[in-house]
Protein backbone atom coordinates (compact mmCIF):
# COMPACT_ATOMS: atom_id res chain seq x y z
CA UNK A 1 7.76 55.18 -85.35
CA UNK A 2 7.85 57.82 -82.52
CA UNK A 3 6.18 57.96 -79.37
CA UNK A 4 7.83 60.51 -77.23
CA UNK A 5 5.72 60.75 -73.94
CA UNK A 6 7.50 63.27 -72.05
CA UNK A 7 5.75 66.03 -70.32
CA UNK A 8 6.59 69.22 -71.70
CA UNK A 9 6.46 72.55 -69.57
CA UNK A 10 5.63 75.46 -71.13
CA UNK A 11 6.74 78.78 -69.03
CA UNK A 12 4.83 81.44 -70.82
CA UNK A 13 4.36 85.62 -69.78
CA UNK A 14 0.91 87.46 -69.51
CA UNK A 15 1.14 90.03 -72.00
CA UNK A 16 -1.83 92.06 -73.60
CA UNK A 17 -1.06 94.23 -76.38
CA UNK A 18 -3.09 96.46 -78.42
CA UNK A 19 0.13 95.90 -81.10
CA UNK A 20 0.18 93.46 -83.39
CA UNK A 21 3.05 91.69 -81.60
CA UNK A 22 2.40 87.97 -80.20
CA UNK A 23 1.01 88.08 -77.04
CA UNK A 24 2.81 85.38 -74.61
CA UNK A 25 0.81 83.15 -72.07
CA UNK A 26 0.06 80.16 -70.64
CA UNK A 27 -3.24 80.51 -68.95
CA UNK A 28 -5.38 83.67 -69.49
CA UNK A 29 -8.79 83.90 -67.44
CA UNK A 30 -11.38 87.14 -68.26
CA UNK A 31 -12.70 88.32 -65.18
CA UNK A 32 -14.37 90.81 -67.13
CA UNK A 33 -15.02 88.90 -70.96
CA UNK A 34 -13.67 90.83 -73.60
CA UNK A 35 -16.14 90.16 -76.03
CA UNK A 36 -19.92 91.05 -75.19
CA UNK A 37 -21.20 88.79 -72.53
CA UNK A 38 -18.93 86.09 -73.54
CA UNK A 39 -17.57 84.23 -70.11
CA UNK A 40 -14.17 82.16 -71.01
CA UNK A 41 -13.20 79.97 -68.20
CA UNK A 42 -9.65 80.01 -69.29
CA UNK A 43 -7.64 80.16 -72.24
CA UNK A 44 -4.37 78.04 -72.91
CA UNK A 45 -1.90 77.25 -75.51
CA UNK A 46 0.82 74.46 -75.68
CA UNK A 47 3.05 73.50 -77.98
CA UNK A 48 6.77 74.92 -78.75
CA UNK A 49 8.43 77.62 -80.97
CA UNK A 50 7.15 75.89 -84.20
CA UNK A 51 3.71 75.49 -85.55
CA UNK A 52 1.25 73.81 -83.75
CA UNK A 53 -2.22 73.40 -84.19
CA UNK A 54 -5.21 71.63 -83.17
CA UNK A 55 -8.35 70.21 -85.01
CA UNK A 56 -10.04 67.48 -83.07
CA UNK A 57 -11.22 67.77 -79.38
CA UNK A 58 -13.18 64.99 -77.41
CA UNK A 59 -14.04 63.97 -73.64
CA UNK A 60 -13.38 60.75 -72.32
CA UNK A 61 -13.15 60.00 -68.54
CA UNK A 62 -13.19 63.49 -67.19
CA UNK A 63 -9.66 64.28 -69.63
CA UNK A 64 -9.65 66.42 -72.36
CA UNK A 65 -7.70 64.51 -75.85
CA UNK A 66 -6.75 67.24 -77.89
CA UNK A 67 -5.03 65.82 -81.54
CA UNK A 68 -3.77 67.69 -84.17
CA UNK A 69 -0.28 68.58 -85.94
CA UNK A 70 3.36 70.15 -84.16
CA UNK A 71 6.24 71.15 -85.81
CA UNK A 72 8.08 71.82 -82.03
CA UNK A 73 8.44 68.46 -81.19
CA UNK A 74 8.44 65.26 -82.71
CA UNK A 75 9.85 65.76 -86.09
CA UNK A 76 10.36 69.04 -87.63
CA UNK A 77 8.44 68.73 -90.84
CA UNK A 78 5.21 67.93 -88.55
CA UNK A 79 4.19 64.82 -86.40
CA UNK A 80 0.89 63.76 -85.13
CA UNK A 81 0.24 65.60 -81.84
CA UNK A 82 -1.90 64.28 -78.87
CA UNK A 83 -2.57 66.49 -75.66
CA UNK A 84 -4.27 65.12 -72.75
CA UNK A 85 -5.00 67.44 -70.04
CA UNK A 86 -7.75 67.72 -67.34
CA UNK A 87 -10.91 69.65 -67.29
CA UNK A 88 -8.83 72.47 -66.45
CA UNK A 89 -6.67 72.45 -69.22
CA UNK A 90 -3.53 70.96 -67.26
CA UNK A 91 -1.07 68.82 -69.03
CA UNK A 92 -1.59 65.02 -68.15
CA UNK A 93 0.36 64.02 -71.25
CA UNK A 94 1.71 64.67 -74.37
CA UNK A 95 2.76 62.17 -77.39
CA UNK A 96 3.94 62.80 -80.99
CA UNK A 97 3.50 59.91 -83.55
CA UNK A 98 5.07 60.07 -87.05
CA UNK A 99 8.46 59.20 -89.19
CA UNK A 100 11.22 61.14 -90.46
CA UNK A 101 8.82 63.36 -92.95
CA UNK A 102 5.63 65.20 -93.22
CA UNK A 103 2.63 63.92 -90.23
CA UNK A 104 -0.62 65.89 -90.25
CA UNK A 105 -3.32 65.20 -87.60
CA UNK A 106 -6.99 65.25 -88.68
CA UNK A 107 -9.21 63.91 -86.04
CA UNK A 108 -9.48 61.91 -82.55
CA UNK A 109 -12.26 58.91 -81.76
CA UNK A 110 -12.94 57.01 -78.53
CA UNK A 111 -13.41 53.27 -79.35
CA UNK A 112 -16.00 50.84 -77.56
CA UNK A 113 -12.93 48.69 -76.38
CA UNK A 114 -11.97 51.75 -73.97
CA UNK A 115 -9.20 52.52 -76.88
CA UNK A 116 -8.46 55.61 -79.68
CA UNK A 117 -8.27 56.11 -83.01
CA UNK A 118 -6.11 58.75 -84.75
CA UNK A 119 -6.75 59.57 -88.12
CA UNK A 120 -4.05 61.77 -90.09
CA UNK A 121 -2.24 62.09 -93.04
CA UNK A 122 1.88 60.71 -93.49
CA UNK A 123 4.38 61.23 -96.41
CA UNK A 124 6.81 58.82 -94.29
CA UNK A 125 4.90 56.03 -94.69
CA UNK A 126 2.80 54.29 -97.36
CA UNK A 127 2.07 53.31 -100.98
CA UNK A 128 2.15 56.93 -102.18
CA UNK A 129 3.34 60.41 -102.08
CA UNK A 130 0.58 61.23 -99.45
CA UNK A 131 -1.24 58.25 -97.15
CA UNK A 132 -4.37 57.96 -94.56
CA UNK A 133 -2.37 56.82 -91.78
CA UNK A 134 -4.80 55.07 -89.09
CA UNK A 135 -3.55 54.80 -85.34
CA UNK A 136 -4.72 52.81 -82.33
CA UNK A 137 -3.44 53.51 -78.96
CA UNK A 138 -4.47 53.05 -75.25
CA UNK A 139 -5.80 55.38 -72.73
CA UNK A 140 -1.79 56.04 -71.82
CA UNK A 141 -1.01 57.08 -75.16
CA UNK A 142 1.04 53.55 -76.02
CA UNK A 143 0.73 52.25 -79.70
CA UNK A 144 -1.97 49.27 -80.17
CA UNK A 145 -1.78 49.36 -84.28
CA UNK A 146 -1.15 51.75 -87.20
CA UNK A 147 -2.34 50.96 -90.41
CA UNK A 148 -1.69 53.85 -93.84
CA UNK A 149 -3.82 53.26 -96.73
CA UNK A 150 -4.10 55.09 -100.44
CA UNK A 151 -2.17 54.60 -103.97
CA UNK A 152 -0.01 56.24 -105.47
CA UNK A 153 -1.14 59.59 -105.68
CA UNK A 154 -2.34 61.84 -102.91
CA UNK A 155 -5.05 60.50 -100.02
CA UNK A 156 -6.44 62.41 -97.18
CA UNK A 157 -8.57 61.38 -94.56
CA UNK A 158 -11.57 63.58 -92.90
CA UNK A 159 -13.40 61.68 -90.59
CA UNK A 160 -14.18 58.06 -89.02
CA UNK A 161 -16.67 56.13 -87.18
CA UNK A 162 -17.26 53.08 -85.51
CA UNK A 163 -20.02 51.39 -86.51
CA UNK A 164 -22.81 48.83 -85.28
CA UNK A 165 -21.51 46.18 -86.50
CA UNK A 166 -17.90 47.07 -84.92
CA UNK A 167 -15.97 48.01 -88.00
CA UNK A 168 -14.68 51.17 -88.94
CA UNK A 169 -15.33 53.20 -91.76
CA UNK A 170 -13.31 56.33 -92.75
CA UNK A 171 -14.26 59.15 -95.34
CA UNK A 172 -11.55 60.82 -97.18
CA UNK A 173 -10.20 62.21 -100.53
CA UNK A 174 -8.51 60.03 -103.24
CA UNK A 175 -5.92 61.27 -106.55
CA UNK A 176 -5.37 57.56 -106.70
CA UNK A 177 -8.98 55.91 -107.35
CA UNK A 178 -11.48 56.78 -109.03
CA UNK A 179 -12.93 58.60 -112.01
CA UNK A 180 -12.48 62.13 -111.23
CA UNK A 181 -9.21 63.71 -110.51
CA UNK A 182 -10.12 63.78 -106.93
CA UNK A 183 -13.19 61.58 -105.58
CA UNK A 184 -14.74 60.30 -102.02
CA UNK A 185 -12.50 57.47 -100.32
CA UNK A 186 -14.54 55.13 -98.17
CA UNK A 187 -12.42 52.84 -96.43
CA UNK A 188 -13.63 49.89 -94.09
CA UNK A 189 -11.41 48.46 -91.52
CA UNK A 190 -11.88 45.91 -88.70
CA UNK A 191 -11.23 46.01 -84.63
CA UNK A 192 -6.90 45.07 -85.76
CA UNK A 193 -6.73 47.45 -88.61
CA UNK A 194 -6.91 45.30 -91.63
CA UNK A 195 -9.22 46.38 -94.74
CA UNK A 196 -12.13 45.03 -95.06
CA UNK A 197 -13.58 47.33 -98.73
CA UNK A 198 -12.78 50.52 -100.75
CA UNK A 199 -15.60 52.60 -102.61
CA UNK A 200 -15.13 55.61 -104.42
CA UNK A 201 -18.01 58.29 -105.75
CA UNK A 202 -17.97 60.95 -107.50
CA UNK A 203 -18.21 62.23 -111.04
CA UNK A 204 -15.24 63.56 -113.59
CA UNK A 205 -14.15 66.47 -111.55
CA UNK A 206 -13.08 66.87 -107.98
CA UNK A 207 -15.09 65.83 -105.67
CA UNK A 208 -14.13 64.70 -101.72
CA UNK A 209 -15.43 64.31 -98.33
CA UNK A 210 -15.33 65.91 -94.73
CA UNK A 211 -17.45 64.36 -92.57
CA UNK A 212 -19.36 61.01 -92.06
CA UNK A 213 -22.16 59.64 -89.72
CA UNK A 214 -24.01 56.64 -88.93
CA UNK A 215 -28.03 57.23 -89.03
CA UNK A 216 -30.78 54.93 -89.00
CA UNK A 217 -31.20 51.39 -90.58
CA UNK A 218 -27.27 50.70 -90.72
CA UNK A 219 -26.75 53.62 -93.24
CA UNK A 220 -24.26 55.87 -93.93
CA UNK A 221 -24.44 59.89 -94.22
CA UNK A 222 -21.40 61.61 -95.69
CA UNK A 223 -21.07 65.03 -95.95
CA UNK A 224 -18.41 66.26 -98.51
CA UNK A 225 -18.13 68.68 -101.75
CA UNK A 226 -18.47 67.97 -105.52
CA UNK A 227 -17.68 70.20 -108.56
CA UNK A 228 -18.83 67.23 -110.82
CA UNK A 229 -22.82 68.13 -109.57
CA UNK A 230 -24.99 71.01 -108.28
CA UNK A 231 -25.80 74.51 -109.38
CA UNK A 232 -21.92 76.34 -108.83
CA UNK A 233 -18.15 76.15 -109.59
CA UNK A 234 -18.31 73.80 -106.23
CA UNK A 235 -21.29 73.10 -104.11
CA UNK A 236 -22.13 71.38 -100.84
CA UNK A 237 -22.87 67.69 -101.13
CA UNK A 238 -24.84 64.71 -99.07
CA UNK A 239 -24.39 61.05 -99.90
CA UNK A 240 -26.28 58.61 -98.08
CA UNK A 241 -25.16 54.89 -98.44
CA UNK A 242 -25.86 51.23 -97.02
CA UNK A 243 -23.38 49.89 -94.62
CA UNK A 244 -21.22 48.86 -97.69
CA UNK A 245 -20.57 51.84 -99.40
CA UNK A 246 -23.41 51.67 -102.26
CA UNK A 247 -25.06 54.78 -102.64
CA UNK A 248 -28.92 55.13 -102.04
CA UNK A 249 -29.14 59.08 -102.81
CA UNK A 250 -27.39 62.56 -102.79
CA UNK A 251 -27.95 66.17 -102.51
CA UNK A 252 -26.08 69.04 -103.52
CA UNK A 253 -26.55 72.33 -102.03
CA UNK A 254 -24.98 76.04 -102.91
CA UNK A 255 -25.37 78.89 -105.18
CA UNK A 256 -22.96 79.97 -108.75
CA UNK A 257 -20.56 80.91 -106.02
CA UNK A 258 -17.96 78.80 -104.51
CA UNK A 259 -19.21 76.72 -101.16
CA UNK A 260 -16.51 74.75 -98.78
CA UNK A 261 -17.79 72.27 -96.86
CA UNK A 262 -16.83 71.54 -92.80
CA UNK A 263 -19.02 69.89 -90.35
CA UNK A 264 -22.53 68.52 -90.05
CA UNK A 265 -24.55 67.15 -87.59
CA UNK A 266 -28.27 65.10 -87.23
CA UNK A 267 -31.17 66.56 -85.58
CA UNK A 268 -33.24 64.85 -83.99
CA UNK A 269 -36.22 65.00 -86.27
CA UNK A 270 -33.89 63.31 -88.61
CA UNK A 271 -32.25 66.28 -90.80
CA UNK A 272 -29.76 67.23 -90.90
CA UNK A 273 -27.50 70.36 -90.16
CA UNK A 274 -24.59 71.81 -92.67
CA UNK A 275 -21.96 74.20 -91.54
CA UNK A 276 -19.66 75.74 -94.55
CA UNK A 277 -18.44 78.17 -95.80
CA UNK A 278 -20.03 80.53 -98.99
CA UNK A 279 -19.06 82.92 -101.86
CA UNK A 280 -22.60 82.61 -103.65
CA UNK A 281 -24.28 85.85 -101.65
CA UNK A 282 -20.66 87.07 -100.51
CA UNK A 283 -18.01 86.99 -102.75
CA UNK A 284 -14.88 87.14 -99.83
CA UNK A 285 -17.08 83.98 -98.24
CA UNK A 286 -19.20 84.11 -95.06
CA UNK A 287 -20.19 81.56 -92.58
CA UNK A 288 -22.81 79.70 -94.41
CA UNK A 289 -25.60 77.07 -92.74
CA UNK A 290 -27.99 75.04 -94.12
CA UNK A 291 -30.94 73.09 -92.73
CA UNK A 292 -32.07 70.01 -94.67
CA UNK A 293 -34.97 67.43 -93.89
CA UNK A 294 -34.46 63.57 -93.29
CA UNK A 295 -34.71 63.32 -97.23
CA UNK A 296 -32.02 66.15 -97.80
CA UNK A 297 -33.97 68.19 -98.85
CA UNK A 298 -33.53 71.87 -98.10
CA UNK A 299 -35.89 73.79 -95.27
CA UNK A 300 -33.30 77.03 -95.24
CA UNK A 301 -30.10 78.89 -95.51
CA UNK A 302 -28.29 81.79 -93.70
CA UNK A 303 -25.42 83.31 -93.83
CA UNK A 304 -23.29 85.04 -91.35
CA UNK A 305 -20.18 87.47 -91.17
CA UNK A 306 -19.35 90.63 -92.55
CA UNK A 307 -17.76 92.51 -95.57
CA UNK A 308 -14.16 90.84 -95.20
CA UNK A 309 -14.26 87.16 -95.37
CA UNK A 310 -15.69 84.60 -93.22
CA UNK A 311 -16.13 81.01 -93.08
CA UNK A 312 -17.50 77.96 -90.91
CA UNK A 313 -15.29 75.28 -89.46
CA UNK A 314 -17.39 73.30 -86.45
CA UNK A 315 -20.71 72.78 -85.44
CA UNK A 316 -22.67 71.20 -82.70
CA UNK A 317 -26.60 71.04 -81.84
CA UNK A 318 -26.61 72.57 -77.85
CA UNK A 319 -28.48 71.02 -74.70
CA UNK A 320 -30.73 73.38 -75.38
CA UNK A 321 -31.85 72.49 -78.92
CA UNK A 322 -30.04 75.51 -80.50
CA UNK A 323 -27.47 75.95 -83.11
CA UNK A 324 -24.04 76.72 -82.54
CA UNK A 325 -22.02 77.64 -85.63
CA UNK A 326 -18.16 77.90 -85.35
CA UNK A 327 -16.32 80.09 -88.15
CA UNK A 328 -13.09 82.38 -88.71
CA UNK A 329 -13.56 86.11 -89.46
CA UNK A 330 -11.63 88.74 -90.50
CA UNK A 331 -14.91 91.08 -90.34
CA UNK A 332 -15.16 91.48 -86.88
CA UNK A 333 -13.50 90.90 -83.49
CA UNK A 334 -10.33 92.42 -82.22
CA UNK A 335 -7.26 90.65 -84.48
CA UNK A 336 -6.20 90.06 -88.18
CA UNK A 337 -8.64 87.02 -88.06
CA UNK A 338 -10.79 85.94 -84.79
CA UNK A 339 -12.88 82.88 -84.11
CA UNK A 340 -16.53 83.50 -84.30
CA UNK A 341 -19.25 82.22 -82.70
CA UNK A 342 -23.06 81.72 -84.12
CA UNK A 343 -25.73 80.35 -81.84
CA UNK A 344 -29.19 80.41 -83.26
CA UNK A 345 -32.35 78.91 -82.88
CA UNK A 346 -33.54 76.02 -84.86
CA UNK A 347 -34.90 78.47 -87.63
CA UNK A 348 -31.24 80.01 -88.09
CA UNK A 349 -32.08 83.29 -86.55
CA UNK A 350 -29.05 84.51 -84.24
CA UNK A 351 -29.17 84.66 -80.65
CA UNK A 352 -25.62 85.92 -79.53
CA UNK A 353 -22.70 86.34 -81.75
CA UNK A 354 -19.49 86.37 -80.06
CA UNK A 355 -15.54 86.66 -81.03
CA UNK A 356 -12.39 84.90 -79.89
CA UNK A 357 -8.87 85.58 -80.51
CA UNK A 358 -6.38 88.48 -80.01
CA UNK A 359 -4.64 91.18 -82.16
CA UNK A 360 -3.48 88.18 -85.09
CA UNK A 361 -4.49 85.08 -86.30
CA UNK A 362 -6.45 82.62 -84.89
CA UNK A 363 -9.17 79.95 -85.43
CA UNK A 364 -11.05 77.29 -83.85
CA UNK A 365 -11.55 73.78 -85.43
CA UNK A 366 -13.27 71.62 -82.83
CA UNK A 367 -16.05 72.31 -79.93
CA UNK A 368 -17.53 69.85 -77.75
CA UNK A 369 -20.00 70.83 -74.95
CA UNK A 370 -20.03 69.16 -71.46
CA UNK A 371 -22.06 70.46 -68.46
CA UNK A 372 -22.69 74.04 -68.99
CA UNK A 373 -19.07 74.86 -70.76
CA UNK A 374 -18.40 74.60 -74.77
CA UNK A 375 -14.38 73.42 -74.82
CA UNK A 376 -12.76 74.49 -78.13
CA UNK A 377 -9.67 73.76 -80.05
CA UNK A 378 -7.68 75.43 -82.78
CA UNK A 379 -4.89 77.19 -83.72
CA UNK A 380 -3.55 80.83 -82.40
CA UNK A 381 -0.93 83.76 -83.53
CA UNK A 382 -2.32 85.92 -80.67
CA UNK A 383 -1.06 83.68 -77.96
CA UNK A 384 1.34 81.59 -76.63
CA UNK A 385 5.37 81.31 -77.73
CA UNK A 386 5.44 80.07 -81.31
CA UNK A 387 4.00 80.47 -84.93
CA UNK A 388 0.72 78.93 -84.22
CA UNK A 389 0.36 77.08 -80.78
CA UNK A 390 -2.55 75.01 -80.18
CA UNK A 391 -5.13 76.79 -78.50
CA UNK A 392 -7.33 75.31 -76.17
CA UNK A 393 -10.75 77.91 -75.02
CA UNK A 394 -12.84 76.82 -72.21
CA UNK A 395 -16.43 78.86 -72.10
CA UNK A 396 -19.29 78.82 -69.92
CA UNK A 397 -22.84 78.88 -71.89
């Protein structure tokens, strides 16, 4: 097990290029926004010469944890990566957590004991050729627990909550269990780690999770995708269980096309909100959302994006009641592929559209919103002085 806590300086140069060569720098701020009447606060990137990328983002304590996956340090077939900076995007602390193979970080929790969960995948250790791999650690980054979990086969995690009752219950993917070859992995853990239950659903195909809540009544929501069910080669699909994993209903949504699902939130009439991505009106994909009711039951669709393809990848209901969609495009913006941004009102009608990225690849994965700023973490080509760095976007509303 490694922990390596040392701070890591990252001297970077301010170049911008209308080439498609990477363009090097720490900390960018637009004066004058490049995109529309987009404001960005700053832009940064960390991470080494390696891949690096980011795909959870939360606030805790006026600090910023960013988790995801490097390549630079740690390991060099990938460790679990954990940033911590401050509201301005300054290093507090970095950590890398993994063995001697491959580490890939999935998402970041804040525990009601003042603790974190990290949720990830690890071929180093395990039952199987791929494991969940569960971490606690303290507000300093020092290891509480780890726990992996899975069979023999493949198992990926997605997403986890703490629940009511003060157990923890991640959604995931499973090769290992179930009747399909691929199925949704519930897994229920206590405060120290230790299993509690397993449940699998899905049909023959391949079916899987990405997200989970907890609603009402000590029920479950999971939000996943199924090619056993629904109307296309793979469509968009709800499960709602009890607090034990038994299933009470589902929905599918999607066209013939192919639909990928990515985040999803509550509103607070009780539906819900889907973000995805489509090839049912599109066939190169676009940014697909879906608005359900408390039953699952569809109210509308939209798509967004252009010609080239598009997708969704994060999601959050605004202060303001409106809708803001994250995707990738490669229709519009500036580079090879930008971030987009949706935000529409609650019918799914666009407000502003706005693009983020420079002259190659990049994406964002996570958002979070605090005060009248959206912080946003991903991955970037465009910036910083490797591969992919992980890039961290701070924009005013």
């Amino acid at each position: 097990m490694k922990n390596n806590s040392s701070i890591i300086s990252i001297l970077l140069f301010s170049i911008i290029s209308f080439s498609c060569s990477k363009e090097s720098e720490e900390d960018k701020i637009y004066e004058n926004p490049v995109y529309g009447s987009t404001v960005y606060d700053f832009e940064k990137t960390f991470g080494g010469s390696e891949d690096d990328v980011a795909k959870s983002i939360i606030h805790k304590n006026n600090e910023l944890y960013i988790f995801g996956t490097t390549k630079s340090l740690g390991d060099i077939n990938g460790d679990h990566y954990l940033i911590k900076t401050d509201l301005n995007g300054n290093i507090i602390s970095e950590h890398t957590f993994g063995g001697s193979m491959e580490e890939e970080g999935v998402e970041i929790i804040a525990t009601n004991d003042g603790s974190f969960i990290l949720i990830g995948s690890t071929t180093s250790l395990g039952a199987g050729q791929k494991d969940i791999h569960v971490i606690k650690i303290d507000p300093n980054g020092t290891l509480i627990w780890e726990r992996t979990f899975g069979g023999l086969l493949d198992e990926t995690p997605e997403s986890i909550i703490e629940l009511s009752n003060s157990e923890f219950c991640i959604a995931g993917t499973t090769e290992s269990f179930g009747s399909g070859s691929r199925d949704i992995y519930m897994i229920w853990i206590d405060q120290s780690g230790n299993l509690i239950r397993e449940k699998t659903h899905g049909g023959v195909s391949s079916d899987g999770s990405s997200k989970i809540l907890e609603i009402d009544n000590q029920e479950i929501m999971l939000y996943g995708y199924t090619y056993s069910y629904g109307a296309g080669n793979r469509d968009l699909y709800l499960l709602k269980t009890n607090f034990t994993g038994d299933s009470l209903w589902s929905q599918t949504y999607g066209g013939s096309g192919y639909e990928e699902s990515q985040a999803f939130s509550q509103l607070p009439d009780g539906g819900y909100l889907l973000c995805a991505h489509s090839s049912s009106t599109d066939p190169n994909h676009n940014m697909y959302g879906v608005r359900t009711d408390v039953n699952g039951v569809q109210l509308w669709d939209v798509n967004y994006g252009g010609a080239q393809h598009d997708g969704g990848q994060a999601l959050l209901v605004n202060n303001a009641g409106n809708y803001v969609f994250i995707g990738r495009t490669m229709s519009n913006g500036t580079g090879m592929r930008d971030a987009m941004m949706v935000i529409s009102d609650p019918s799914g009608q666009a407000i502003s559209t706005s693009y983020i990225g420079g002259t190659l690849n990049d994406q964002i994965d996570g958002i979070i919103e605090k005060g009248e700023s959206y912080y946003m973490v991903g991955q970037s080509a465009s910036f910083g002085n490797g591969d992919n760095d992980v890039y961290l976007v701070k924009q005013h509303k």
